[in-house]
Protein backbone atom coordinates (compact mmCIF):
# COMPACT_ATOMS: atom_id res chain seq x y z
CA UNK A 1 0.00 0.00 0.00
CA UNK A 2 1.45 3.22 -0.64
CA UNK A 3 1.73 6.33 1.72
CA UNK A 4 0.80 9.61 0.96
CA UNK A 5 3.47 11.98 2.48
CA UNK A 6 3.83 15.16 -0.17
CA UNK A 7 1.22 16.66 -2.26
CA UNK A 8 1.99 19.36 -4.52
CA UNK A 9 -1.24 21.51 -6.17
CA UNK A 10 -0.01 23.78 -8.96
CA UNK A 11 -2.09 27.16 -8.82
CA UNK A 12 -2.33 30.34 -11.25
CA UNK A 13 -5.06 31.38 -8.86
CA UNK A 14 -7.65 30.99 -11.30
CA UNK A 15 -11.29 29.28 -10.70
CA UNK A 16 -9.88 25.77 -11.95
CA UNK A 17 -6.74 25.75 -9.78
CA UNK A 18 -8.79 27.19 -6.59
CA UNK A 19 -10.56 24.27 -6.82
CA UNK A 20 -7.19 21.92 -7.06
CA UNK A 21 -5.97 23.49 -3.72
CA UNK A 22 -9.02 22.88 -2.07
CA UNK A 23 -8.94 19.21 -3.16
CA UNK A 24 -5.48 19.11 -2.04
CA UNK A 25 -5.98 20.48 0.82
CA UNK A 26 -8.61 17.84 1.64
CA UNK A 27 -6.72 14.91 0.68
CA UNK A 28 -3.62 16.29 2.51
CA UNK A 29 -5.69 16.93 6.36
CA UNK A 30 -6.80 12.88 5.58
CA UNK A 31 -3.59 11.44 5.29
CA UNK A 32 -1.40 13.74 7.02
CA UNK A 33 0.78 14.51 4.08
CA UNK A 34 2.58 18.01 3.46
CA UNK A 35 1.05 20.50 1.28
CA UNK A 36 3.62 22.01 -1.38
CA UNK A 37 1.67 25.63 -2.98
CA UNK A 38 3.29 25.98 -6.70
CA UNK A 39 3.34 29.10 -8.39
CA UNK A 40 5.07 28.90 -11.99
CA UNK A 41 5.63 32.63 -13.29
CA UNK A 42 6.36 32.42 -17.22
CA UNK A 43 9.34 35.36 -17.49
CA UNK A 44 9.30 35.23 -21.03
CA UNK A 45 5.60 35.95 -21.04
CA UNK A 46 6.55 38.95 -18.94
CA UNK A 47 9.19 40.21 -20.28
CA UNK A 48 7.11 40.34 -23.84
CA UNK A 49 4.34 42.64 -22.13
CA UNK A 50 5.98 44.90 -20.16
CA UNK A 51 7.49 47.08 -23.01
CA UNK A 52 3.93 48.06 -23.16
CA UNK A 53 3.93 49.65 -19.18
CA UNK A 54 4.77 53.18 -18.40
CA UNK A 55 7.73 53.47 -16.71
CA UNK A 56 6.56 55.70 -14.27
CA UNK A 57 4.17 53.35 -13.24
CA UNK A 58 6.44 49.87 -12.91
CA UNK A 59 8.67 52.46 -10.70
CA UNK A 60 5.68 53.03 -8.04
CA UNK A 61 3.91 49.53 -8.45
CA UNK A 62 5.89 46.28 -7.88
CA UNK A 63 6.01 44.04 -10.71
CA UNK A 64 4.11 41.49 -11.62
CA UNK A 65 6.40 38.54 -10.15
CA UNK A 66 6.96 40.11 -6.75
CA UNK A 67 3.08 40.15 -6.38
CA UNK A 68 2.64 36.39 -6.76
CA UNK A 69 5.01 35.35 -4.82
CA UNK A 70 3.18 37.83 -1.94
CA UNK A 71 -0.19 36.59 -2.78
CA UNK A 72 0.96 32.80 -3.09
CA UNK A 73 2.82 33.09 0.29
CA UNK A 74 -0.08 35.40 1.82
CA UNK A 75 -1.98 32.18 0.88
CA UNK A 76 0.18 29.62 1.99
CA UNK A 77 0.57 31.13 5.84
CA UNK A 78 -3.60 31.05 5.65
CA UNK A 79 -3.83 27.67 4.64
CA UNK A 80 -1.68 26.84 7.11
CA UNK A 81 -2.94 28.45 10.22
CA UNK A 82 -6.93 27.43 9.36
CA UNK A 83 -5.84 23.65 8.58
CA UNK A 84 -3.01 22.92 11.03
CA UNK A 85 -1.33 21.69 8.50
CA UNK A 86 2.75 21.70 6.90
CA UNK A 87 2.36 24.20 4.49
CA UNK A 88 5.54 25.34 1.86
CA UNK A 89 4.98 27.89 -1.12
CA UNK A 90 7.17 27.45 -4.33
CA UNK A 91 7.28 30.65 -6.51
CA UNK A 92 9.29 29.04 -9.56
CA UNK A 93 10.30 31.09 -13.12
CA UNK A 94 10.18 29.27 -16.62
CA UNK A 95 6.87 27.07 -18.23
CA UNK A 96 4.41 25.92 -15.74
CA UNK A 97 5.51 22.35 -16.70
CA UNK A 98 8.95 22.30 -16.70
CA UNK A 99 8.91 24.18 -13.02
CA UNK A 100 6.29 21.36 -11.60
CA UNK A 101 8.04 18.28 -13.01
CA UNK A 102 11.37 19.74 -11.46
CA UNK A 103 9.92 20.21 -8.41
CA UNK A 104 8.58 16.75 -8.58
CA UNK A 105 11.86 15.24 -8.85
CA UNK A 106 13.50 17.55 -5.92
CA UNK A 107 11.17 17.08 -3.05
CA UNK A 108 9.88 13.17 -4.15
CA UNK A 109 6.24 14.52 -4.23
CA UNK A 110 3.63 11.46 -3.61
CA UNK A 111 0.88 13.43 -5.64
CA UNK A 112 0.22 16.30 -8.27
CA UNK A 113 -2.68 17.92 -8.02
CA UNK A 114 -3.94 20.32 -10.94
CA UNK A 115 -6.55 21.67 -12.27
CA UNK A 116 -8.32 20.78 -15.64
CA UNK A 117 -8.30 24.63 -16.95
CA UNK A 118 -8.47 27.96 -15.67
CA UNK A 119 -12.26 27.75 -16.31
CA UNK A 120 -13.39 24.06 -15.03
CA UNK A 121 -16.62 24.52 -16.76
CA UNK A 122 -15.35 24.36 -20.07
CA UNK A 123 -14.82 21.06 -21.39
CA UNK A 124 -11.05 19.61 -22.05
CA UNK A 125 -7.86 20.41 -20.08
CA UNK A 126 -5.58 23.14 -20.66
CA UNK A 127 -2.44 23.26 -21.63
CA UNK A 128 -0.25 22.61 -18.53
CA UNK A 129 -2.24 20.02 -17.44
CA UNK A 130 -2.31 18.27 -21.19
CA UNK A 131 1.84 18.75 -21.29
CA UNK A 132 1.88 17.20 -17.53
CA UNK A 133 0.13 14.13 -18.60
CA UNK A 134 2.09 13.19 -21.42
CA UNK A 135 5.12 12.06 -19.46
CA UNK A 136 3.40 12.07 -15.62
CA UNK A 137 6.82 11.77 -13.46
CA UNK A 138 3.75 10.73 -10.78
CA UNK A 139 0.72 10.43 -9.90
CA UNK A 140 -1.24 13.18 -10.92
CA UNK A 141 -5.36 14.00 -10.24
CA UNK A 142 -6.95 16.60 -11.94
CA UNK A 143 -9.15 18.45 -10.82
CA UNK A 144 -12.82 19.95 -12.46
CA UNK A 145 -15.00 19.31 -9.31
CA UNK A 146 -15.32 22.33 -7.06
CA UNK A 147 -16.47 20.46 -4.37
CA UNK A 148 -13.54 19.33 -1.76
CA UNK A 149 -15.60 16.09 -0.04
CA UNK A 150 -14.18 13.00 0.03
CA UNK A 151 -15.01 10.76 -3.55
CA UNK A 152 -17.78 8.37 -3.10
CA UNK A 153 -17.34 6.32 -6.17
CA UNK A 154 -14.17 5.83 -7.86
CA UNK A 155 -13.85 4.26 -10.63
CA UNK A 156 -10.53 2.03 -12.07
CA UNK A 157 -10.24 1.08 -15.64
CA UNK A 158 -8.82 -2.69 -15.35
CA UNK A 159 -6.86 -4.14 -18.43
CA UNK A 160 -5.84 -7.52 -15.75
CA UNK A 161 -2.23 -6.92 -16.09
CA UNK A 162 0.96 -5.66 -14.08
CA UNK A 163 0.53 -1.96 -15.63
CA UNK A 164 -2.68 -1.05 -13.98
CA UNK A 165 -1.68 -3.00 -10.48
CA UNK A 166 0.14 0.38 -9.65
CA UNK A 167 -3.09 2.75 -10.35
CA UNK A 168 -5.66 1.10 -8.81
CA UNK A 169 -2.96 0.22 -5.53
CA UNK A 170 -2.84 3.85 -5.12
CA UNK A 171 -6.51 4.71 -5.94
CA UNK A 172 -7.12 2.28 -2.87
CA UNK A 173 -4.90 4.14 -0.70
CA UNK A 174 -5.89 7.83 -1.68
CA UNK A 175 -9.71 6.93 -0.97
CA UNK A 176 -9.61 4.69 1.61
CA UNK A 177 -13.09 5.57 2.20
CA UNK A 178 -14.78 5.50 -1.31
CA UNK A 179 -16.65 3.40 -3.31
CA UNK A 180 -14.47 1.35 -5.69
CA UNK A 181 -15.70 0.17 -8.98
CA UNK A 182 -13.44 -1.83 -10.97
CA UNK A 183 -13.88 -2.28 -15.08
CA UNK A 184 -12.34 -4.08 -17.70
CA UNK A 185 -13.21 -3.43 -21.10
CA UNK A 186 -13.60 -6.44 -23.23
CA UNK A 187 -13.36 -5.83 -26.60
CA UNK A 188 -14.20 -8.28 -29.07
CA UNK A 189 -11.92 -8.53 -32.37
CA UNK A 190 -13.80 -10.90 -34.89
CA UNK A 191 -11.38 -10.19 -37.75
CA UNK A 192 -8.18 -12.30 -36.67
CA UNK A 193 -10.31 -15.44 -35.93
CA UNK A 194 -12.37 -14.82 -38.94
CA UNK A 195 -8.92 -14.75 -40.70
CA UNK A 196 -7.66 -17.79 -39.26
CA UNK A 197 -10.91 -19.73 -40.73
CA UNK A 198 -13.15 -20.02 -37.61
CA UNK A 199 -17.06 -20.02 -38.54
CA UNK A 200 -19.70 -17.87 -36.65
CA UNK A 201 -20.42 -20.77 -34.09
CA UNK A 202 -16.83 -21.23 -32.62
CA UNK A 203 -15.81 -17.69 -32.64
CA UNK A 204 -18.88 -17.38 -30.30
CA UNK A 205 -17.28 -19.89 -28.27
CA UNK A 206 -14.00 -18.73 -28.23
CA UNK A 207 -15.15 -15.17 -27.01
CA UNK A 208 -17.52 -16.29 -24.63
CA UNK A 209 -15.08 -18.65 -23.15
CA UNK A 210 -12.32 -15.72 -23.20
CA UNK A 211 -14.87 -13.28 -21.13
CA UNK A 212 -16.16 -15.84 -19.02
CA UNK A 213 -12.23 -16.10 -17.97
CA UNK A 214 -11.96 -12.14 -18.02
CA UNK A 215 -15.11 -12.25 -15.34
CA UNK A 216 -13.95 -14.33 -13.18
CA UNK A 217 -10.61 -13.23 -13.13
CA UNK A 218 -11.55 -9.58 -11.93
CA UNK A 219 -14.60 -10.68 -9.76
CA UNK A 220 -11.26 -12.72 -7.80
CA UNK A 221 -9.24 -9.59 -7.85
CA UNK A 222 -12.64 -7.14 -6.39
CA UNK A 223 -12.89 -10.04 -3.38
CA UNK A 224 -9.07 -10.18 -2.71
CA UNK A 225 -9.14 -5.75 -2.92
CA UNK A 226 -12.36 -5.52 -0.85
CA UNK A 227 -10.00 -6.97 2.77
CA UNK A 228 -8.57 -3.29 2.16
CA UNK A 229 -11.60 -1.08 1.86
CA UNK A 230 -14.22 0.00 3.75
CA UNK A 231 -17.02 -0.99 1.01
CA UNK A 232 -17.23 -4.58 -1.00
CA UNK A 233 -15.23 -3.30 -4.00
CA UNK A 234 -17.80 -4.38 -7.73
CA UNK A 235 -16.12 -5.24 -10.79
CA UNK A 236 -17.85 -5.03 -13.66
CA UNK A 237 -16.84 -6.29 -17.59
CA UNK A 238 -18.14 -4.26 -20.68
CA UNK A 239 -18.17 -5.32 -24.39
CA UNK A 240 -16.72 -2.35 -25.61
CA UNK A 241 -13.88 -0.57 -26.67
CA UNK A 242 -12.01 0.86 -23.43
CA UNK A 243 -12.36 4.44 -24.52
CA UNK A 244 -15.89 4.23 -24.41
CA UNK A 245 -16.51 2.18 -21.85
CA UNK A 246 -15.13 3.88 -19.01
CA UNK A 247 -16.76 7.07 -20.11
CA UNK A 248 -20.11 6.09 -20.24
CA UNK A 249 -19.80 3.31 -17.31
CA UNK A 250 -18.49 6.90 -15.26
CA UNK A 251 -21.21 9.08 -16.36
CA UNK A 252 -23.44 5.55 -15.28
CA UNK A 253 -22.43 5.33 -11.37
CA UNK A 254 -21.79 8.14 -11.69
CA UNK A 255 -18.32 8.42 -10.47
CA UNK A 256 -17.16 11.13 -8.51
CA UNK A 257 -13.12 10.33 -10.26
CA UNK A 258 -11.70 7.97 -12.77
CA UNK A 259 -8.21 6.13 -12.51
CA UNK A 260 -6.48 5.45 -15.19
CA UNK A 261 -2.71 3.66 -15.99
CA UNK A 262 -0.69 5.84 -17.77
CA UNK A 263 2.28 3.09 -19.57
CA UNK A 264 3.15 5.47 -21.82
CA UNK A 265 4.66 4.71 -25.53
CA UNK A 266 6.14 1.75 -26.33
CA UNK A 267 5.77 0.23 -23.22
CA UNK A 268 4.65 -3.05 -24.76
CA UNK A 269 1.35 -3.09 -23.57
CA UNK A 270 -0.82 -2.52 -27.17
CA UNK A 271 -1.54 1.08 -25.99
CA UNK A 272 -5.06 -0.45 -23.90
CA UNK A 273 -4.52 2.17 -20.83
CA UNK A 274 -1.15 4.35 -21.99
CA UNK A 275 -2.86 5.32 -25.38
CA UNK A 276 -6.45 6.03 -23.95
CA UNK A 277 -5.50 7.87 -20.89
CA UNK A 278 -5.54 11.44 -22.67
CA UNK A 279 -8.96 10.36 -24.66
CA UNK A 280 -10.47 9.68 -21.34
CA UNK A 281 -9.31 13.09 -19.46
CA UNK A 282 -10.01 15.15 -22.41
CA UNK A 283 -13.89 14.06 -22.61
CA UNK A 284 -14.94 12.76 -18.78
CA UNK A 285 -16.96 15.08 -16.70
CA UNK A 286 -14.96 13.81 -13.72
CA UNK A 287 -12.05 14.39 -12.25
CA UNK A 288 -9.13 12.09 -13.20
CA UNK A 289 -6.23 10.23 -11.57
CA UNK A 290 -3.62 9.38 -13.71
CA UNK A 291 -1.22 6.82 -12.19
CA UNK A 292 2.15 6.24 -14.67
């Protein structure tokens, strides 16, 4: 089981990232884990607009850097005194994603926590959190809820192999409390037994016989999980392509956050999880964990 000790939640003080503190916030008073505030400024950005300030006025008002770092450690100090808990603000300069990944691998940070966009009621991620995913140097749950209770239902996209043993290991230790749904997405390819000269009749067979096996292995691994959580974990198998079975089986429940294995490219695992992971963040309604 693995321990949460260091959360980071990136923040650019918009709506969407509001929302990511809060959930970090939460998640860090339940486990007792240190809260790292991120602020990335972009200096490039900045150095590209302020040509366009009066000089007179940059001399009398500080710029635009020295005010985040006050607001972000303004913010920090009030976290800290209302929650009780460790909190540390990180003003860094450079891309938003190069300055959290680095971060990352300084301070061995358990969990990211981000949110979807500036807006979180527009659909899609933005870009930092799109970049972040790609290459996720750990866990990382995004955030489009506003709400900051602990999940209810979480769901876990199952493909019954070593890759997504990681993902939904941590999903059960992140929310110990939840709900946990498991699914594996069966999807049936006709062509390659059609090819090989099977009739209708035994490529019936064959399938049912391989999701009969698919069943029962998962229905094993939900009674094995369910010594761990506080509710009987369900498992569940759908005839469809994973994409679009997680989405709708989410929207279903519904669930309250989707976990996903991130494998990445070439990771020899015929892309189930690594190559749907961005599909399913980019059209859920629900916030995401993304476990590499």
């Amino acid at each position: 089981m693995m321990k949460l000790t260091r959360i980071l939640v990136a923040t650019d003080f918009s709506p969407g990232s509001s929302a990511a503190v809060d959930r970090a916030v939460h998640l860090a008073a339940v486990h007792g884990a240190s809260l790292h505030l991120l602020h990335a400024f972009d200096v490039s950005a900045w150095h590209s607009l302020k040509g366009v300030f009066e000089a007179e006025r940059l001399s009398i008002d500080p710029p635009p850097d020295v005010r985040m770092q006050r607001r972000l450690a303004g913010w920090a100090a009030s976290l800290a005194e209302q929650t009780a808990l460790k909190v540390e603000a990180h003003f860094g300069a450079g891309p938003p994603q190069r300055v959290i990944e680095a971060y990352v691998r300084a301070h061995a940070i358990t969990l990211v926590v981000v949110g979807s966009r500036a807006d979180p009621a527009v659909a899609g991620l933005g870009s930092t959190a799109s970049k972040l995913v790609r290459s996720p140097a750990c866990p990382i749950l995004i955030v489009r809820g506003a709400e900051s209770r602990s999940y209810e239902k979480v769901l876990s996209a199952i493909d019954l192999r070593k890759g997504s043993d990681r993902a939904l290991d941590f999903a059960l230790s992140l929310f110990p409390s939840a709900h946990h749904y498991l699914l594996y997405a069966f999807e049936q390819t006709l062509d390659p037994l059609r090819v090989s000269g099977f009739d209708n009749e035994l490529i019936e067979k064959i399938l049912g016989s391989m999701h009969a096996k698919a069943a029962a292995e998962l229905e094993q691994l939900a009674r094995s999980l369910s010594a761990r959580t506080v509710h009987p974990v369900v498992a569940d198998v759908a005839d469809d392509v994973p994409a679009r079975a997680i989405l709708v089986c989410a929207a279903d429940l519904p669930a309250d956050c989707v976990v996903v294995g991130h494998h990445g490219p070439g990771a020899g695992n015929e892309g189930f999880l690594g190559n749907i992971a961005q599909h399913v963040i980019q059209y859920t309604t629900r916030d995401v964990l993304v476990v590499p």
